[in-house]
N, C-alpha and C. Protein backbone atom coordinates (compact mmCIF):
# COMPACT_ATOMS: atom_id res chain seq x y z
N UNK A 1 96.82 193.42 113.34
CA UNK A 1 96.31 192.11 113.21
C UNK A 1 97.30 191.18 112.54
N UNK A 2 97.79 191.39 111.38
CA UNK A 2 98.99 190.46 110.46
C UNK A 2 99.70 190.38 111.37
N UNK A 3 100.29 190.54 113.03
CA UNK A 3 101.49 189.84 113.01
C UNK A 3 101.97 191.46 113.80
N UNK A 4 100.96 192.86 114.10
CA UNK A 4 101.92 193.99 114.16
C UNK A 4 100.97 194.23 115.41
N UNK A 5 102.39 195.25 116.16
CA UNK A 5 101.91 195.27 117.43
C UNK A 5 101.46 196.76 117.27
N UNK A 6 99.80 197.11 117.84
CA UNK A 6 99.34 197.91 117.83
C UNK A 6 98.96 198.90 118.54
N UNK A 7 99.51 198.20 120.19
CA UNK A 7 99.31 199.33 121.31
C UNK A 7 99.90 198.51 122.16
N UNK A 8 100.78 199.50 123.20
CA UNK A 8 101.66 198.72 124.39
C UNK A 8 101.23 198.90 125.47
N UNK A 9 100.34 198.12 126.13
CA UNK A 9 100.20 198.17 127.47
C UNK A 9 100.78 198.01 129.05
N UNK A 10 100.96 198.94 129.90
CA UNK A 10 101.88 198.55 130.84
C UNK A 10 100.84 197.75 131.81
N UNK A 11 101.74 196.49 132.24
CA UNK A 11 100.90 195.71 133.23
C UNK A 11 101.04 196.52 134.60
N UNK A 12 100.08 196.22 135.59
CA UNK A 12 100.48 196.68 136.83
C UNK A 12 102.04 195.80 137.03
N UNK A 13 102.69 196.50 138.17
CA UNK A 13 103.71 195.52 138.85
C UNK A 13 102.61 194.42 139.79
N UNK A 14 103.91 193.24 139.73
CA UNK A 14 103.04 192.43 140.29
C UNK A 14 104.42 192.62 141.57
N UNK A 15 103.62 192.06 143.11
CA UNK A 15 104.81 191.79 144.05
C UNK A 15 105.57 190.96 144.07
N UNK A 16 107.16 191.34 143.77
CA UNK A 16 107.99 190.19 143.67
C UNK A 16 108.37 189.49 145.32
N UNK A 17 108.08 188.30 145.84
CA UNK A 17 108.05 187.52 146.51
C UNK A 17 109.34 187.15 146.34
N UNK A 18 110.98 187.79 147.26
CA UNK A 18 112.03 186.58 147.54
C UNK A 18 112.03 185.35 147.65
N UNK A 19 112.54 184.22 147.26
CA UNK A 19 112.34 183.40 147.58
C UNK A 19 113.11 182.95 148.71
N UNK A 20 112.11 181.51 149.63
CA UNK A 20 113.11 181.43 150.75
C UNK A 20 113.54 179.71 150.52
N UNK A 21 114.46 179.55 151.62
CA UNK A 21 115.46 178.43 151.14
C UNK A 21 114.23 177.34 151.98
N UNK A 22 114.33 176.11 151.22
CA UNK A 22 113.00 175.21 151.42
C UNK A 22 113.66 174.37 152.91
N UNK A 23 112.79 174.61 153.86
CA UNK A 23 113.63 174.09 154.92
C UNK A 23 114.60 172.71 154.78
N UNK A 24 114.12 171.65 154.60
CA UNK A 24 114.94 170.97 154.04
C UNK A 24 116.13 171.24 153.87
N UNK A 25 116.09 172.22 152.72
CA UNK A 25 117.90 172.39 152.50
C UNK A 25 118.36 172.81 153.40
N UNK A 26 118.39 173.67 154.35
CA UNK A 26 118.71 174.58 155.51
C UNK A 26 119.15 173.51 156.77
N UNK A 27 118.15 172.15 156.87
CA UNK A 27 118.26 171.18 157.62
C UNK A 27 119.40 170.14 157.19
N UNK A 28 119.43 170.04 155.79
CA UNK A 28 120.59 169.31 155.44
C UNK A 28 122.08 170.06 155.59
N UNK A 29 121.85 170.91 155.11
CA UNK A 29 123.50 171.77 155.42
C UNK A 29 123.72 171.67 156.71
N UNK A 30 123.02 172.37 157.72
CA UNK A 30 123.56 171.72 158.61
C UNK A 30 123.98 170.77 159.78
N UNK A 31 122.92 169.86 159.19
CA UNK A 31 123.22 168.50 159.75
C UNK A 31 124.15 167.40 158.78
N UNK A 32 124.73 167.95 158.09
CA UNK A 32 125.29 166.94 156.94
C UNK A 32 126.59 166.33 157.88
N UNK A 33 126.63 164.80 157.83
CA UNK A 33 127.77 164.17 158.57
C UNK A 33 128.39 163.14 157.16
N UNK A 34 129.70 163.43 157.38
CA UNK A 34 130.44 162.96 156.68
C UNK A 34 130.22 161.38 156.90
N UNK A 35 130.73 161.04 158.19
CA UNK A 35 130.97 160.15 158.75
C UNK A 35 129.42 158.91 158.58
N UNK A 36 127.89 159.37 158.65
CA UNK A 36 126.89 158.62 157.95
C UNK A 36 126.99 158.96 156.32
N UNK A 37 127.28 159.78 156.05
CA UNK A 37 127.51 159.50 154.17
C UNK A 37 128.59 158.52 154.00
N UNK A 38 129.34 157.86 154.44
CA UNK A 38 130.60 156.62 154.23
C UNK A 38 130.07 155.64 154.52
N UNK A 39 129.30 155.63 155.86
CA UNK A 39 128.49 154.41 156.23
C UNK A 39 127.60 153.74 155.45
N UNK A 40 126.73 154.87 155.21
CA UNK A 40 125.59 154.45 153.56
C UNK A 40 126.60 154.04 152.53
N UNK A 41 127.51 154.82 152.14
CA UNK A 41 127.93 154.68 150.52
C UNK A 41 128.52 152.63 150.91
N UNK A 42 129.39 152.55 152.04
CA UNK A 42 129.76 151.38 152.28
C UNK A 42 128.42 150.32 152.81
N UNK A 43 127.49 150.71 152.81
CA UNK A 43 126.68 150.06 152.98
C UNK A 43 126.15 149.15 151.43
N UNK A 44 125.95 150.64 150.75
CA UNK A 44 125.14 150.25 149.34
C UNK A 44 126.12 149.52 148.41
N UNK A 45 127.35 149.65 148.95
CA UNK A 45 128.72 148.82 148.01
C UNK A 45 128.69 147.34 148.41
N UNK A 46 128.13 146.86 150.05
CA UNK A 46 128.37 145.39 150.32
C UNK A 46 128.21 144.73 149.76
N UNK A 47 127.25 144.43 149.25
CA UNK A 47 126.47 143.58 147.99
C UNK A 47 127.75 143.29 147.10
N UNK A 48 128.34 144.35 146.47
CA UNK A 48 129.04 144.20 145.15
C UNK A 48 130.32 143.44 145.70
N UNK A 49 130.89 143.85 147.06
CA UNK A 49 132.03 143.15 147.67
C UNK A 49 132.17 141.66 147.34
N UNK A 50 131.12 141.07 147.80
CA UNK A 50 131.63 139.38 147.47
C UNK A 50 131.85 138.79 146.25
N UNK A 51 130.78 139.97 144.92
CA UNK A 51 131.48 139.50 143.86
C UNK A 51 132.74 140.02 143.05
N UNK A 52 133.13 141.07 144.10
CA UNK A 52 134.55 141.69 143.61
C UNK A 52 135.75 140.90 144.12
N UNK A 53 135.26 139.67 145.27
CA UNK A 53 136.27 139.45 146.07
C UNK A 53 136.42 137.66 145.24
N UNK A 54 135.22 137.43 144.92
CA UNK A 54 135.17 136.19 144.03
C UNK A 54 135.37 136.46 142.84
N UNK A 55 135.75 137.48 142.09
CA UNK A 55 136.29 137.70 140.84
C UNK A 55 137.90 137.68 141.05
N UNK A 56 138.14 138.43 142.31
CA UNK A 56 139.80 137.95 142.50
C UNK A 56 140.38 137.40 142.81
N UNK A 57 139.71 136.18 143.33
CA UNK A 57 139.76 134.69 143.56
C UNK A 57 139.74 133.94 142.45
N UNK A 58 138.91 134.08 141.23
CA UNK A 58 138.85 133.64 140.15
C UNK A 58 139.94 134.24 139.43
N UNK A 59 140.30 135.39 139.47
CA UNK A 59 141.81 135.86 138.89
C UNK A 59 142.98 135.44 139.07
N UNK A 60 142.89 134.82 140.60
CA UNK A 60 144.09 134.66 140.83
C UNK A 60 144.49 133.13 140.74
N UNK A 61 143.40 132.10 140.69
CA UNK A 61 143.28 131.08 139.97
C UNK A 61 143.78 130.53 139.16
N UNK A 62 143.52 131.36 137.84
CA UNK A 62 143.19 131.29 136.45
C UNK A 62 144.66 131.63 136.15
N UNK A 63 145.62 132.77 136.47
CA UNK A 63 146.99 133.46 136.58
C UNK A 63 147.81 132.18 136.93
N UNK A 64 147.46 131.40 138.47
CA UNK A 64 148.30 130.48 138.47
C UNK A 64 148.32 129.46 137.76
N UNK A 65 147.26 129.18 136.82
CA UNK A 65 147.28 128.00 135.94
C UNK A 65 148.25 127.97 134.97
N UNK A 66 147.63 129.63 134.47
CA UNK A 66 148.44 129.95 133.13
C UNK A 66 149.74 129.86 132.76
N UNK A 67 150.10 130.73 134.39
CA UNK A 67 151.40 130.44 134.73
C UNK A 67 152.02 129.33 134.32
N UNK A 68 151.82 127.97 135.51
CA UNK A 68 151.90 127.02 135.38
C UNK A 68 152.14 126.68 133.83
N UNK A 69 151.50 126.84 132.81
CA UNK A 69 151.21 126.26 131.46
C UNK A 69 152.70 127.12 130.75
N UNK A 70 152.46 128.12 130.87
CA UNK A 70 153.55 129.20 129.99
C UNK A 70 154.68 128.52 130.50
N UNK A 71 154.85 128.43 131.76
CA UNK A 71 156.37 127.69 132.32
C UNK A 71 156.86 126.55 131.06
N UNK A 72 155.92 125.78 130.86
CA UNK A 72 155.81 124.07 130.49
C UNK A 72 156.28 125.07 128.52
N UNK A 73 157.72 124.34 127.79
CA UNK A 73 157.56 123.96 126.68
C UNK A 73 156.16 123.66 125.96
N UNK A 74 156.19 123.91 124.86
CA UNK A 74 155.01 124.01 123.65
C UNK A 74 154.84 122.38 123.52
N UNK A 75 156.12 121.78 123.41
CA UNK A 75 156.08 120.21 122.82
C UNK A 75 156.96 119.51 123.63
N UNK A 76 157.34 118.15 123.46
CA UNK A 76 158.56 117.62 123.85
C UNK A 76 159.88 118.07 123.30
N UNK A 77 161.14 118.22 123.52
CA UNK A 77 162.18 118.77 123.11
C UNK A 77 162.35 117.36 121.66
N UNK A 78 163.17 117.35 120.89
CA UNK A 78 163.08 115.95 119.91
C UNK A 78 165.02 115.68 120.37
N UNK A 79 164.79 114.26 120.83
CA UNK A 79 166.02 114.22 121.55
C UNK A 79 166.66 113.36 120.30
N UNK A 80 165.95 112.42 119.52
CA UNK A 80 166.21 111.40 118.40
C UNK A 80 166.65 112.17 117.28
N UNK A 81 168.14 112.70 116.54
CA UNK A 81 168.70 113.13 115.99
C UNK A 81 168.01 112.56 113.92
N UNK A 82 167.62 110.76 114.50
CA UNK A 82 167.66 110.49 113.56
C UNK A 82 169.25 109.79 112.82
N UNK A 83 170.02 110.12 113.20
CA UNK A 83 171.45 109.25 113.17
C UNK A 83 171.30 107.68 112.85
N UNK A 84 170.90 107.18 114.10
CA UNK A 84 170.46 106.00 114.12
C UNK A 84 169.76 105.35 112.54
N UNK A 85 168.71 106.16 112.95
CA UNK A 85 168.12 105.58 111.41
C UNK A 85 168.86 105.55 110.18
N UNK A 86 169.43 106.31 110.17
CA UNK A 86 169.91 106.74 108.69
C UNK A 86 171.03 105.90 108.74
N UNK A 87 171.79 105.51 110.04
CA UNK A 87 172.88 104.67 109.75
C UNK A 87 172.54 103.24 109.50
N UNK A 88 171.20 103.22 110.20
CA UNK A 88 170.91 101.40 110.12
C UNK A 88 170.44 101.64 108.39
N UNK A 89 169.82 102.73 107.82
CA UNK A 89 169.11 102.39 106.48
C UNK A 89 170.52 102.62 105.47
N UNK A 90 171.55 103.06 105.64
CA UNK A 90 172.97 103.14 105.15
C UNK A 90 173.64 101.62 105.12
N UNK A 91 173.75 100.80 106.25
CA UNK A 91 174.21 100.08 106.19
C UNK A 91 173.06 98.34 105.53
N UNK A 92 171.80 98.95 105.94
CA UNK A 92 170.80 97.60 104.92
C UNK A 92 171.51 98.31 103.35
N UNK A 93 171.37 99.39 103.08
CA UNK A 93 171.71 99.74 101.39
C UNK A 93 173.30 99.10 100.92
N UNK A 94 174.05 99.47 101.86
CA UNK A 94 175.46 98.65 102.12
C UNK A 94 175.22 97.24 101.99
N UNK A 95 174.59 96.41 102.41
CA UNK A 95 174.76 95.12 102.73
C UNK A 95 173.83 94.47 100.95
N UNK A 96 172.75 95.11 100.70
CA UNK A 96 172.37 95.11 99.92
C UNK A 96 173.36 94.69 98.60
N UNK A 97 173.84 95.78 97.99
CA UNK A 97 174.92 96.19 97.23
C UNK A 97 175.61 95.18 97.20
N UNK A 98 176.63 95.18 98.18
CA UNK A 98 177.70 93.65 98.87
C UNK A 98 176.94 92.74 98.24
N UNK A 99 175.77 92.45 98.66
CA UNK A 99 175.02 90.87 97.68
C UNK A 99 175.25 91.36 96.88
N UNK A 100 175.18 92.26 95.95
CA UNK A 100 174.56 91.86 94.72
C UNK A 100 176.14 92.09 93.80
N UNK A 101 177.00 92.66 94.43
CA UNK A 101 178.16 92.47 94.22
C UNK A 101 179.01 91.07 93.96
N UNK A 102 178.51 90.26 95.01
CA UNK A 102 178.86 88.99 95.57
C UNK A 102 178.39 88.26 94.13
N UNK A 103 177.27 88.25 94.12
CA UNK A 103 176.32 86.96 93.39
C UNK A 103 177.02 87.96 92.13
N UNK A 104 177.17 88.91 91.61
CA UNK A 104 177.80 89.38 89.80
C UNK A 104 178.83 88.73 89.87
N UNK A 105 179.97 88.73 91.10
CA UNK A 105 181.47 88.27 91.06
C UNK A 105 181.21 86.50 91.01
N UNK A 106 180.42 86.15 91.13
CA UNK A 106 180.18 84.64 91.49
C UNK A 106 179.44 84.23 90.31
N UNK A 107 178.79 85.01 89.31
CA UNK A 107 178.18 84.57 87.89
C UNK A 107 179.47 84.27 86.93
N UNK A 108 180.39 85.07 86.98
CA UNK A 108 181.61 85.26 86.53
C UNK A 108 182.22 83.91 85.92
């Protein structure tokens, strides 16, 4: 009773029944065509085609823009050295000076 086995009984045998292959399978093996399994698989893929074919249309888009952009400098090149300026603000400081040179020699 606790849990212990107290007498072993042999069952009758029962008849073991082979099993047989479910027609079905027997019908698929050998009717299996390669050639309708491609047809289906390309069938059930059409759908996805136009948006695989409009994604690489949109890829190839987007590539030539970029392109386009990467070609193109970041900024304008700076062609104005700045020379200029500094010589015209050199020579107002020059001319400056000169007056005031002028008008000390002329208080004199």
């Amino acid at each position: 009773m606790n849990g212990e086995i107290t007498a072993i009984e042999d069952a009758p045998a029962a008849e073991v029944v082979a099993p047989e292959a479910a027609p079905s399978e027997t019908a698929m093996t050998e009717t299996f065509d390669a050639e309708e399994l491609l047809t289906q698989i390309a069938a059930l893929l059409a759908p996805y085609q136009e948006s695989v074919t409009s994604l690489q249309n949109s890829f190839e888009s987007i590539s030539e823009r970029f392109n386009k952009i990467a070609d193109e400098p970041g900024a304008a090149p700076v062609r104005n050295t700045f020379a200029a300026e500094a010589a015209t603000k050199k020579s107002i400081a020059d001319n400056r000076i000169e007056a005031l040179i002028a008008l000390r020699k002329g208080k004199k």
